[in-house]
Structure formats: structure tokens, C-alpha cells
N, C-alpha and C. Protein backbone atom coordinates (compact mmCIF):
# COMPACT_ATOMS: atom_id res chain seq x y z
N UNK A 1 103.04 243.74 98.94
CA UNK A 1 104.46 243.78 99.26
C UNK A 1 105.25 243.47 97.99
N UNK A 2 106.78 243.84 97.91
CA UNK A 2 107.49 243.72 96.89
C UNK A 2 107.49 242.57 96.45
N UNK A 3 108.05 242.01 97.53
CA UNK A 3 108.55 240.55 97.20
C UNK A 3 107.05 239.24 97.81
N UNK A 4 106.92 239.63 98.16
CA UNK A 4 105.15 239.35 98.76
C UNK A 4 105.40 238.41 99.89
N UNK A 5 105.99 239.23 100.93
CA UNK A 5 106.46 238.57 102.41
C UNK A 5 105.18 237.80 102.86
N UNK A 6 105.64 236.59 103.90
CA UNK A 6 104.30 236.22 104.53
C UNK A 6 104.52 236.06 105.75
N UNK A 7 103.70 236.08 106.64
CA UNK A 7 103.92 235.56 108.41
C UNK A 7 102.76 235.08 108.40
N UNK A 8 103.04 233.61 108.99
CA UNK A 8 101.42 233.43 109.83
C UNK A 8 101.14 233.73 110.93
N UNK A 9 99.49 233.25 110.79
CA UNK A 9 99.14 233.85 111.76
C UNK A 9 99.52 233.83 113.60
N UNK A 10 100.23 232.58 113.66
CA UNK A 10 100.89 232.07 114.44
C UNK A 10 102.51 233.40 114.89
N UNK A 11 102.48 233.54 113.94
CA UNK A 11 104.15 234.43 113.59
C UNK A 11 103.45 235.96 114.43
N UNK A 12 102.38 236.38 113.81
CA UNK A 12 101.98 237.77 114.21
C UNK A 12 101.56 237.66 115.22
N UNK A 13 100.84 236.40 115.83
CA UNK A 13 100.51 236.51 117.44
C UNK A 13 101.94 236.56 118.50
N UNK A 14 102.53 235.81 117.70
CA UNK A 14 103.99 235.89 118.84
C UNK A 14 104.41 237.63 118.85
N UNK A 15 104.50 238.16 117.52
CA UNK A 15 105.06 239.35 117.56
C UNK A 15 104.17 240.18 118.46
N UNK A 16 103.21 239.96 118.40
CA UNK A 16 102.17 240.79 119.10
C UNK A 16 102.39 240.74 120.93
N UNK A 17 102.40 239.53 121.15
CA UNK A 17 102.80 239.18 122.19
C UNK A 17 103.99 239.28 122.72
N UNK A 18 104.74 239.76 121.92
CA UNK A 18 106.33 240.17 122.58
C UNK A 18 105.74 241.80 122.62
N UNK A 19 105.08 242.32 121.93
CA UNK A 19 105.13 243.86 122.14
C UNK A 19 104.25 243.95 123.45
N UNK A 20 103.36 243.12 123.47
CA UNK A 20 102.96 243.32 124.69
C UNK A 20 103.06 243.21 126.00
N UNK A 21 103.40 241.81 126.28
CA UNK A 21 104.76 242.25 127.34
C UNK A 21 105.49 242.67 127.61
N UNK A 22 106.30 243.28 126.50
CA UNK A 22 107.02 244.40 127.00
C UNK A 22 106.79 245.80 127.40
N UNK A 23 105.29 245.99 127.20
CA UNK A 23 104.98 247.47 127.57
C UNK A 23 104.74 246.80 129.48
N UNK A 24 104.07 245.77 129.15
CA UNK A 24 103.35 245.06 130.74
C UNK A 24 104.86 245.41 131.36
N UNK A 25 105.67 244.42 131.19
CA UNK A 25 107.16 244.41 131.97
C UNK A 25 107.78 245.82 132.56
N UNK A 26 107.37 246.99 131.13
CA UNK A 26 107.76 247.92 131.61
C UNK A 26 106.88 248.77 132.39
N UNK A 27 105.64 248.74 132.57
CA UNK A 27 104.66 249.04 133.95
C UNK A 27 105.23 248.35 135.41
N UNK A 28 105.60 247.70 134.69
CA UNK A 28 106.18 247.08 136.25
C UNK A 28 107.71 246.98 137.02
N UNK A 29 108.17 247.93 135.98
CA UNK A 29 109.45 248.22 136.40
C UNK A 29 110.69 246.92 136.03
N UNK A 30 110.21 246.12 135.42
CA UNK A 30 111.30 245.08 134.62
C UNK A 30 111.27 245.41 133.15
N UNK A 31 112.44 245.66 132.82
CA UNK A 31 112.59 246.45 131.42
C UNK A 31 114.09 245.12 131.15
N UNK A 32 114.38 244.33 131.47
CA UNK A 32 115.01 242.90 131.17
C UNK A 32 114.54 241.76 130.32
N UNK A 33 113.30 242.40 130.57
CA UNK A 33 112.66 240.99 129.29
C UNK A 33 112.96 241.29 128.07
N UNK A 34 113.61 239.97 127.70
CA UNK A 34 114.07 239.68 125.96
C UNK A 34 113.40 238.40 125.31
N UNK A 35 113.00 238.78 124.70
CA UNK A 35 111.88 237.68 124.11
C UNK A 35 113.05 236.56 123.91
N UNK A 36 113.07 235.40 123.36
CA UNK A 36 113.20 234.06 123.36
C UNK A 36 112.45 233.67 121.86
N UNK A 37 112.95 233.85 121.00
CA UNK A 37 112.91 233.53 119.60
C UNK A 37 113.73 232.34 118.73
N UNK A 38 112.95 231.91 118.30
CA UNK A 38 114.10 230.80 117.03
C UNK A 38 113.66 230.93 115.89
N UNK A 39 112.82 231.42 115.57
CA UNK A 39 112.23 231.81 113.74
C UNK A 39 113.06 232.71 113.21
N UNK A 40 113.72 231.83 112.28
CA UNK A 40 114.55 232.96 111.66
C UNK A 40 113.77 234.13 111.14
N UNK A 41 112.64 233.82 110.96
CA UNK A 41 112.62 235.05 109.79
C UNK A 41 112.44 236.75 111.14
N UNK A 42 112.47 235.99 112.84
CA UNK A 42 112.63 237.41 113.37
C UNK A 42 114.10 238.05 113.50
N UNK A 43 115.13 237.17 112.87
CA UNK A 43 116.47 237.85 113.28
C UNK A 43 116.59 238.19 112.40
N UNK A 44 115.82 238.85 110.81
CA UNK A 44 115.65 239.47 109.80
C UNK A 44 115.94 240.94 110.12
N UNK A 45 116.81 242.15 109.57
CA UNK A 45 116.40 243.27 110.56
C UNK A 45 115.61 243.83 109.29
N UNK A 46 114.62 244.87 110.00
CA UNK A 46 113.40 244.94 109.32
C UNK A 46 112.68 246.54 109.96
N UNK A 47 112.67 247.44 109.07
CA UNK A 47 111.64 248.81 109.65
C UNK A 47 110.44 248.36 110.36
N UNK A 48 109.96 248.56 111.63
CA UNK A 48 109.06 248.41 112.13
C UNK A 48 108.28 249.40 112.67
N UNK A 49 107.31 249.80 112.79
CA UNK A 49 106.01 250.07 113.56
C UNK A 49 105.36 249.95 114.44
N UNK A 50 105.33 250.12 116.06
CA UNK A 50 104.29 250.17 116.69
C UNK A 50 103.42 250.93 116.92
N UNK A 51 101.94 250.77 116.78
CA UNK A 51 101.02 251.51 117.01
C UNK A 51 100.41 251.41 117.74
N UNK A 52 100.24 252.13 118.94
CA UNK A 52 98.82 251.95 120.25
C UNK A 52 97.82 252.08 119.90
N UNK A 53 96.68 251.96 120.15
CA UNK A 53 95.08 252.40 119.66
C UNK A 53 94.03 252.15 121.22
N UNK A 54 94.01 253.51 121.54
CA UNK A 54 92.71 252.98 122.92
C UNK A 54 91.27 253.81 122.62
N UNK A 55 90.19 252.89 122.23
CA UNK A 55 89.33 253.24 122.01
C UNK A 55 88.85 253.54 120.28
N UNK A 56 89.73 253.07 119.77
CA UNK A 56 90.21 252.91 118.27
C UNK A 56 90.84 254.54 117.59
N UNK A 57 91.22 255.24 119.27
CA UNK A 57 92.09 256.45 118.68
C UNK A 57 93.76 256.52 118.69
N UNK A 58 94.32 256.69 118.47
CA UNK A 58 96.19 256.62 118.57
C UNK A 58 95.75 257.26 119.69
N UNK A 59 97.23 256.07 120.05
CA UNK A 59 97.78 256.32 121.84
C UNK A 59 99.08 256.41 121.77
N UNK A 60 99.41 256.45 120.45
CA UNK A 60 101.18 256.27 120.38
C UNK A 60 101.56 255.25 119.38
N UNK A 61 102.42 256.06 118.47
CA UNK A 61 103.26 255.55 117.36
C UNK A 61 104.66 255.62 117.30
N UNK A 62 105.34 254.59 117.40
CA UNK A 62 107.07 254.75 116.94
C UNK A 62 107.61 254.00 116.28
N UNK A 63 108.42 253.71 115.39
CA UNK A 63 109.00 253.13 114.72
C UNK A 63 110.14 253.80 114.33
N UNK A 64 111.09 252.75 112.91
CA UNK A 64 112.00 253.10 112.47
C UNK A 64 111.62 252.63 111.05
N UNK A 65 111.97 253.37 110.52
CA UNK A 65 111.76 253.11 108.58
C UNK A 65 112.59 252.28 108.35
N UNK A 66 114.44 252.45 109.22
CA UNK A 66 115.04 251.18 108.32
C UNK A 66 114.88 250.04 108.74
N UNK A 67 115.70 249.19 107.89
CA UNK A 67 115.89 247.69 108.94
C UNK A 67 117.41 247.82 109.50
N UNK A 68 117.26 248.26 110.54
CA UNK A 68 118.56 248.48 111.26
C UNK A 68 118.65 247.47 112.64
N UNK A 69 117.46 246.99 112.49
CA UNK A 69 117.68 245.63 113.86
C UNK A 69 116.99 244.45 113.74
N UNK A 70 116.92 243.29 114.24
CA UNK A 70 116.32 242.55 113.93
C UNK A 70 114.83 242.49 114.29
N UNK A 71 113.78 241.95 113.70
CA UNK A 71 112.65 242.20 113.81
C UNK A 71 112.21 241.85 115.42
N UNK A 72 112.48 240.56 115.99
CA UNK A 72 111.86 240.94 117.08
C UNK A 72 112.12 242.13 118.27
N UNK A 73 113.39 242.32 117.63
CA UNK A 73 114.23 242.97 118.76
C UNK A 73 113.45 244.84 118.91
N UNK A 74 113.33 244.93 117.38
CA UNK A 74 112.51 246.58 117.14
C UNK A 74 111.20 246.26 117.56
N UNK A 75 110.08 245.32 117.31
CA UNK A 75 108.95 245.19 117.95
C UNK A 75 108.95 245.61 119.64
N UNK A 76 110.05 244.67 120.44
CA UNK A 76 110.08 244.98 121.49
C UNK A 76 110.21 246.13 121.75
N UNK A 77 111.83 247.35 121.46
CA UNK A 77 112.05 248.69 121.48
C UNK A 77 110.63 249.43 121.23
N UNK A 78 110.15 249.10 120.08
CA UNK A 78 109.34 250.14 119.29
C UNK A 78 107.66 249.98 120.17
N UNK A 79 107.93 248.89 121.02
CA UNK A 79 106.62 248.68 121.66
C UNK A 79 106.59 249.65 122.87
N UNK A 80 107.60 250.07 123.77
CA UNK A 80 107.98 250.32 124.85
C UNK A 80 107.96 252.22 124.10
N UNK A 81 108.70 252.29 123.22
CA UNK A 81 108.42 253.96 123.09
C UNK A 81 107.12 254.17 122.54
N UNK A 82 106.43 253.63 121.86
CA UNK A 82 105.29 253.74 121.63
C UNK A 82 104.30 254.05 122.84
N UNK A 83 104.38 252.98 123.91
CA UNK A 83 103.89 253.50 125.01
C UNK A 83 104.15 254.77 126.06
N UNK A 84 105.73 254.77 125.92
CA UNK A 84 106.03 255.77 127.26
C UNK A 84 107.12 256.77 126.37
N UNK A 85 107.24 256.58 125.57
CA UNK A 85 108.26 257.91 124.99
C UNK A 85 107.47 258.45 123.71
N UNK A 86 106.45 258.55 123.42
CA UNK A 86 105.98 259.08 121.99
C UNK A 86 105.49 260.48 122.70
N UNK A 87 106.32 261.89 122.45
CA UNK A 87 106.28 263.09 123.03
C UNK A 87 104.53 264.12 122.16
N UNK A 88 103.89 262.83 121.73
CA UNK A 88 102.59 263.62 121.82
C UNK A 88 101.70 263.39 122.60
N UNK A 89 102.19 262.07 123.34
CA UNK A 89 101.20 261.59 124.27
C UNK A 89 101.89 261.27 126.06
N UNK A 90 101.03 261.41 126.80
CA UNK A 90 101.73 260.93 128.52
C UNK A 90 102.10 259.43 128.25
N UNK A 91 102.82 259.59 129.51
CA UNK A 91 103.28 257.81 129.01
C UNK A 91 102.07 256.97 129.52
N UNK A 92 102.00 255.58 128.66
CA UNK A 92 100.59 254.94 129.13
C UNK A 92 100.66 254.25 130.62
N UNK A 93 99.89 254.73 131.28
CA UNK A 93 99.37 254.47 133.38
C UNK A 93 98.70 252.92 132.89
N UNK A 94 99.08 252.42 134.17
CA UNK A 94 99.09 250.66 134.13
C UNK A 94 96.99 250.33 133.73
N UNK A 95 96.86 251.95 134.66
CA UNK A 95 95.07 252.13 133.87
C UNK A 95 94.96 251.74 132.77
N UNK A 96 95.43 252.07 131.97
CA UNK A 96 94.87 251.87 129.95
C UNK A 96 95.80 250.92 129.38
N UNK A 97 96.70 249.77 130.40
CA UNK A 97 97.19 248.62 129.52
C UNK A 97 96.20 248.13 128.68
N UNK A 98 95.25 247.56 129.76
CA UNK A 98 94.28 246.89 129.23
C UNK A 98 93.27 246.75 128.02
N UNK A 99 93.21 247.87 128.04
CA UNK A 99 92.78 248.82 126.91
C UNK A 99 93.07 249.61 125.46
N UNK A 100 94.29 249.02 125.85
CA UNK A 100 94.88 249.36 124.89
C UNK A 100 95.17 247.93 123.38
N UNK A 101 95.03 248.40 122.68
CA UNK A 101 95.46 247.33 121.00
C UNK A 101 96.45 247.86 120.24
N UNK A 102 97.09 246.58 120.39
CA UNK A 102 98.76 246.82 120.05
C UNK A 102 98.32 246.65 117.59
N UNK A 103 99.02 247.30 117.09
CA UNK A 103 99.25 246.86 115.60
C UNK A 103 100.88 247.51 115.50
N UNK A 104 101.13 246.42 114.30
CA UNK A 104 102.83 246.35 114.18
C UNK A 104 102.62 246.21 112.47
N UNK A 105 103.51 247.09 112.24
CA UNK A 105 103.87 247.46 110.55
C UNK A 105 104.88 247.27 110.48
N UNK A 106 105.31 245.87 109.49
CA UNK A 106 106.47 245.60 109.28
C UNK A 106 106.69 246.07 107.51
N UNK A 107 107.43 246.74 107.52
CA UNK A 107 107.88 247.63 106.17
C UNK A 107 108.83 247.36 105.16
N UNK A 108 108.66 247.37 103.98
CA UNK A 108 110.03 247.25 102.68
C UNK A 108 110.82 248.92 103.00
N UNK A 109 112.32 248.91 102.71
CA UNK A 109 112.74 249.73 102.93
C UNK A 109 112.00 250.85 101.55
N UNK A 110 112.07 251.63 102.09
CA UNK A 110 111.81 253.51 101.70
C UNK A 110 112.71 253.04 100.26
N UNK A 111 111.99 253.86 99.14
CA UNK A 111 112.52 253.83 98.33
C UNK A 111 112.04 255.04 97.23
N UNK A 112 112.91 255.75 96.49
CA UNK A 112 112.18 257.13 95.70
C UNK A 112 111.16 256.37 94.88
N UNK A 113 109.86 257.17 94.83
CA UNK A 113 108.97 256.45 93.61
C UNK A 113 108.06 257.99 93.51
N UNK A 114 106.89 257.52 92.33
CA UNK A 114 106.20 258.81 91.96
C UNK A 114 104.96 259.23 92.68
N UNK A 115 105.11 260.50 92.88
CA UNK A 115 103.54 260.50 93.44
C UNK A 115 102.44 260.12 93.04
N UNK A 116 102.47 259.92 91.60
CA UNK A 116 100.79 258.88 90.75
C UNK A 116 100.94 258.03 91.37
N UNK A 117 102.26 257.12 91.78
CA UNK A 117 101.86 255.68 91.90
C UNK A 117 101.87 255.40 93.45
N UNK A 118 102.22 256.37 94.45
CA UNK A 118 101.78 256.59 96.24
C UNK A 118 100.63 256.42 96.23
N UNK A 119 99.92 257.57 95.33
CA UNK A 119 98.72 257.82 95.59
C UNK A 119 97.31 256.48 94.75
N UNK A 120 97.75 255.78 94.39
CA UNK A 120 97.42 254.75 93.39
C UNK A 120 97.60 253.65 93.79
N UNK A 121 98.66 253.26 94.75
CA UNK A 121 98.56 251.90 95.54
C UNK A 121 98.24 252.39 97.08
N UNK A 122 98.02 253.95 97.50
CA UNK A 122 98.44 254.32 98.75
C UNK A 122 99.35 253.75 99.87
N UNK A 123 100.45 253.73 99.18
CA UNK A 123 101.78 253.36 99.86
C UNK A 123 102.17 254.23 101.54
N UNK A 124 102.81 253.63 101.75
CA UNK A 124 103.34 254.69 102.77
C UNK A 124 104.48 255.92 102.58
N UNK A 125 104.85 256.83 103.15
CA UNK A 125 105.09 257.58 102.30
C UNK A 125 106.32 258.79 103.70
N UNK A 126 107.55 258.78 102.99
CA UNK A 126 108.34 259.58 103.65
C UNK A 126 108.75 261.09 102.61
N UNK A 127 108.57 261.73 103.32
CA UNK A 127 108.76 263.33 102.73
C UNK A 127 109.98 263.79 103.02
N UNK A 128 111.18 264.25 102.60
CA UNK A 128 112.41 265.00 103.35
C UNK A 128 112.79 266.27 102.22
N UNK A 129 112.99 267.38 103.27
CA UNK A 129 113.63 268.20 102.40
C UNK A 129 114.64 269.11 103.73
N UNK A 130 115.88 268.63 103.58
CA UNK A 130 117.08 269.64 104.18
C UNK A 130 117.14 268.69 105.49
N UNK A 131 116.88 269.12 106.69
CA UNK A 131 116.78 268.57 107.97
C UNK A 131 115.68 268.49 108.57
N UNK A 132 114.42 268.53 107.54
CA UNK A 132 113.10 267.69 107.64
C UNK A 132 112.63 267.29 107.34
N UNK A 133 111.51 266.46 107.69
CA UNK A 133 111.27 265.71 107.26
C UNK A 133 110.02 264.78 107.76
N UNK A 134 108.89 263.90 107.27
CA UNK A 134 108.20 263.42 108.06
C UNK A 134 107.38 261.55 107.37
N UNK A 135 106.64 260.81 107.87
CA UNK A 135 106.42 260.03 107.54
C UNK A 135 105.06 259.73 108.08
N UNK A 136 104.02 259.02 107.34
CA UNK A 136 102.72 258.10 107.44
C UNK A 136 102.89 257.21 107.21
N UNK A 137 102.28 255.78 107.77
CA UNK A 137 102.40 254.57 107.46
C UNK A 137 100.89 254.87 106.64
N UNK A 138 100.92 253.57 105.72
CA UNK A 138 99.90 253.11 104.97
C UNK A 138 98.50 253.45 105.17
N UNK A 139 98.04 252.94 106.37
CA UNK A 139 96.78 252.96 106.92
C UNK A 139 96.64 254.16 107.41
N UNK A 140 97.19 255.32 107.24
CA UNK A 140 96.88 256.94 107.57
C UNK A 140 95.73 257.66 106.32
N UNK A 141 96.32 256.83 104.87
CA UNK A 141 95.25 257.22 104.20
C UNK A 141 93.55 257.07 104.56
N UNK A 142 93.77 256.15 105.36
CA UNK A 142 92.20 256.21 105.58
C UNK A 142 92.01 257.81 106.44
N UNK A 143 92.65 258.13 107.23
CA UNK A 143 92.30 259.11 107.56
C UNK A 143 91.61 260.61 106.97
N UNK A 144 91.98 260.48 106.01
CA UNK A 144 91.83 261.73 104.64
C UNK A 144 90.87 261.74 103.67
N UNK A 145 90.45 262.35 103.39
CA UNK A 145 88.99 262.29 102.44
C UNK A 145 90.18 262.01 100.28
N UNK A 146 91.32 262.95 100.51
CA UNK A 146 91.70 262.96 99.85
C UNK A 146 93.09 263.29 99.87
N UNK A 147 93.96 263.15 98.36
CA UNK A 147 95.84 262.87 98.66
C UNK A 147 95.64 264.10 99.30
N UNK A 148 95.69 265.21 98.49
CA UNK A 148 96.17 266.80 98.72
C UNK A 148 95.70 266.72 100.09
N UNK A 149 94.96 266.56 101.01
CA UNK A 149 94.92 266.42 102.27
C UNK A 149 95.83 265.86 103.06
N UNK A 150 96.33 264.32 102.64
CA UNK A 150 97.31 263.59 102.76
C UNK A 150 98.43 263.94 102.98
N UNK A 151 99.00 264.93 101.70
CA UNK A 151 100.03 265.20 101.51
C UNK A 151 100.60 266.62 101.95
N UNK A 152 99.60 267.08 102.38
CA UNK A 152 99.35 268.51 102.67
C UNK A 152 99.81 268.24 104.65
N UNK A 153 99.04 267.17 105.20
CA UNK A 153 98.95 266.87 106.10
C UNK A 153 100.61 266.28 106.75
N UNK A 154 101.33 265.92 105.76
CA UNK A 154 102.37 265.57 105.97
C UNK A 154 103.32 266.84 105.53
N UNK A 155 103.37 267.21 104.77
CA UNK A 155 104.09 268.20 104.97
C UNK A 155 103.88 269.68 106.36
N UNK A 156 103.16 269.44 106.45
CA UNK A 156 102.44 270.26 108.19
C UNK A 156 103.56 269.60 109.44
N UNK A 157 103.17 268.33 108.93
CA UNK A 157 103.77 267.30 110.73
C UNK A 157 105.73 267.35 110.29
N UNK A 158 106.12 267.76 108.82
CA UNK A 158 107.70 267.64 108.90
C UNK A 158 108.19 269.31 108.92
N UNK A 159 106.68 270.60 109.28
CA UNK A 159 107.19 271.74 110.16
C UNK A 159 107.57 272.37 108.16
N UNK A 160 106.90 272.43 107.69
CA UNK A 160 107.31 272.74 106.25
C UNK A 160 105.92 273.51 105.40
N UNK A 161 106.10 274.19 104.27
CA UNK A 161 104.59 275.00 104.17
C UNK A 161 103.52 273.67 103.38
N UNK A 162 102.22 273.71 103.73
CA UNK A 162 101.35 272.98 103.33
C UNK A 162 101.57 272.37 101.98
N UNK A 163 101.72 273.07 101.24
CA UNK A 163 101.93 272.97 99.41
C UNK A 163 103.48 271.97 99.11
N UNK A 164 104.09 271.74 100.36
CA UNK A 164 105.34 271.43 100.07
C UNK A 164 106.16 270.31 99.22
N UNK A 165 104.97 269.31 99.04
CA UNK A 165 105.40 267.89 98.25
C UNK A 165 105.28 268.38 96.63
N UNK A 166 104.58 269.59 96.20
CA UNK A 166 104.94 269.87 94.60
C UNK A 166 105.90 270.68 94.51
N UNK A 167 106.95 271.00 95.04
CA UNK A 167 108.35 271.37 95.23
C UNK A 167 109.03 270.43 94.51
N UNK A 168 109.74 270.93 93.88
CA UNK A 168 111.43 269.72 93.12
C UNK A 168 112.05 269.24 94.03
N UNK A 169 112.62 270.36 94.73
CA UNK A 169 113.85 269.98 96.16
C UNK A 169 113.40 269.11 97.26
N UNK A 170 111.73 268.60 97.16
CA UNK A 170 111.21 267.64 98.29
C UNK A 170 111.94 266.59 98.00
N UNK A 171 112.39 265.42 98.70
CA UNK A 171 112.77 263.98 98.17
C UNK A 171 111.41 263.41 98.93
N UNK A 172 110.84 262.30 98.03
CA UNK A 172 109.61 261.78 98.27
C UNK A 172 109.90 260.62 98.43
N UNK A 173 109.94 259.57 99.26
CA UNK A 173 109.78 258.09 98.99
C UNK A 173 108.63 257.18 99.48
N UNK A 174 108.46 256.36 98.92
CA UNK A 174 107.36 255.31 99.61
C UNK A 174 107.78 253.92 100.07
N UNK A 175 106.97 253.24 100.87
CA UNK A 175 107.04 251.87 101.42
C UNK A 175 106.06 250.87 101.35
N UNK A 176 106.03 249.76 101.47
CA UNK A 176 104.73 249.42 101.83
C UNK A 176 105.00 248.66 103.21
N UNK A 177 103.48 248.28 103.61
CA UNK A 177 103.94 247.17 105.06
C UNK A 177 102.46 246.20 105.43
N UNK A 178 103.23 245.28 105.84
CA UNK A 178 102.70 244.10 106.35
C UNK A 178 102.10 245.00 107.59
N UNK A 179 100.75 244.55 107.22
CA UNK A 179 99.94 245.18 109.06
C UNK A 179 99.09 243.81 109.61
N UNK A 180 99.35 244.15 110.98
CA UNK A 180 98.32 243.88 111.78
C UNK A 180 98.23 243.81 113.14
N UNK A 181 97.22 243.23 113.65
CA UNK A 181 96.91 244.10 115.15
C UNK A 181 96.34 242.99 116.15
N UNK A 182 96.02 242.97 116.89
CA UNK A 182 95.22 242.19 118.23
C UNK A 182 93.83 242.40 117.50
């Protein structure tokens, strides 16, 4: 991290535990629960990440790159679309709560940097060119044998031709983020 943020471990179980009740709450038709916080560092607003994982495959990802709310408050939001609004997946049946493992990426804002140095710390990484545009968090590199896959792969998901990040007119930025998971 930039500034080399820390949470303990204490800090990430709470966060964890607010995302998770709130998917529970919303299986059950109470969508009123507001977590109950006093750590400042969650009324920080902060880009966040939720990621589902059932069976250690994505079940659903949403977030927001900026910090446009305060951290616990996007964990909660970002927990709830992750489950029932992420339009690649059905919304998650009270079947696969259980089953499911919550991880939360808390992020430095997006900022232009070079592709040597994305690919060299494997940052996270937002692509835009015109009115598209797309994003990977950090831990997507594992997915890829290599960048040009990476990057190739992201320019695919922002609907743009494969080759598209050695373009001038791309704007490229990266992030990094605090991860972790249940």
C-alpha cells in the first residue's frame, strides 16, 4: 500500500461480519440492518470490493473504485450486490449462504501509472477509453499465466478489441488493495 494502511485482525473480522449479515438479513427479507460502528478508521470513505467465492470459484463481485462512502457503509452495499445484483450471476438462494466466503478489497484511489510498473508490482488495474471501460482487482493476476493475457483479458470484459491497452487513447490506471477473506 501507498501509505502502508493497517487493520487488524480484529478490524477485518468485524468488516467481514458486517458483509455477512447483510447478505443473511437480506435472505430474509430485512434489508434495515446498519451495522453499529465506532472505529473511526470505518467512517473513512474508501473504494471497496466484495467478492463471493463458493467452492473457491466467483459467485459475485461488486465494488466501487472510489472512496465515495464510508468504509463500513460500502462493505455493507457492496456485500448485498455482490450477492443478488452482480448481472453475471442468479442472485445467491438462502442454499449457498453457507457456502459461500466473503473477501473485501479495500483500495488506494486509481491513479495514472505505467504499464512496466502494473505489471511489476501487479497492481490492480482500470482501463478506460471513451465510454468504456473495465477493471481487475489485484488478485485476478493469479488468474493468467501471463500480462498480455491479463491485459488482453481486460480489454475483452470493457467490450473493446483484444490488443487495446497498447493504444495511446487507452487511459490506464492502477490501485492497490488491502485483501482479505473468511
Amino acid at each position: 500500500m501507498e501509505k502502508e494502511e493497517k487493520y487488524t485482525v480484529q478490524e477485518k473480522k468485524e468488516l467481514l461480519e458486517i458483509a455477512r449479515i447483510a447478505i443473511g438479513d437480506y435472505l430474509k427479507g430485512k434489508v434495515i440492518y446498519r451495522p453499529e460502528v465506532n472505529n473511526k478508521k470505518f467512517f473513512e470513505k474508501r473504494g471497496v470490493f466484495v467478492t463471493l467465492k463458493k467452492d473457491g470459484r466467483l459467485r459475485g463481485c461488486i465494488g466501487c473504485l472510489e472512496p465515495i462512502k464510508p468504509l463500513f457503509l460500502a462493505v455493507y452495499e457492496n456485500a448485498i450486490s455482490a450477492a443478488f445484483k452482480d448481472s453475471r450471476f442468479f442472485p445467491l438462494a438462502k442454499s449457498e449462504f453457507k457456502d459461500i466466503e466473503i473477501e473485501i478489497s479495500i483500495l488506494t484511489p486509481p491513479k495514472p501509472d505505467a504499464l512496466v510498473e502494473i505489471i511489476k508490482n501487479k497492481k490492480g488495474v482500470v482501463l478506460k477509453k471513451g465510454n468504456r471501460g473495465a477493471t481487475y482487482l489485484p488478485q485476478v493476476w493469479e488468474s493468467f499465466s501471463d500480462s498480455d493475457q491479463f491485459f488482453e483479458s481486460l480489454c475483452l470484459k470493457a467490450g473493446l478489441p483484444a490488443d487495446c491497452y497498447n493504444s495511446k487513447d487507452i487511459e490506464i490506471l492502477s490501485y492497490q488493495a488491502i485483501i482479505f477473506h473468511e
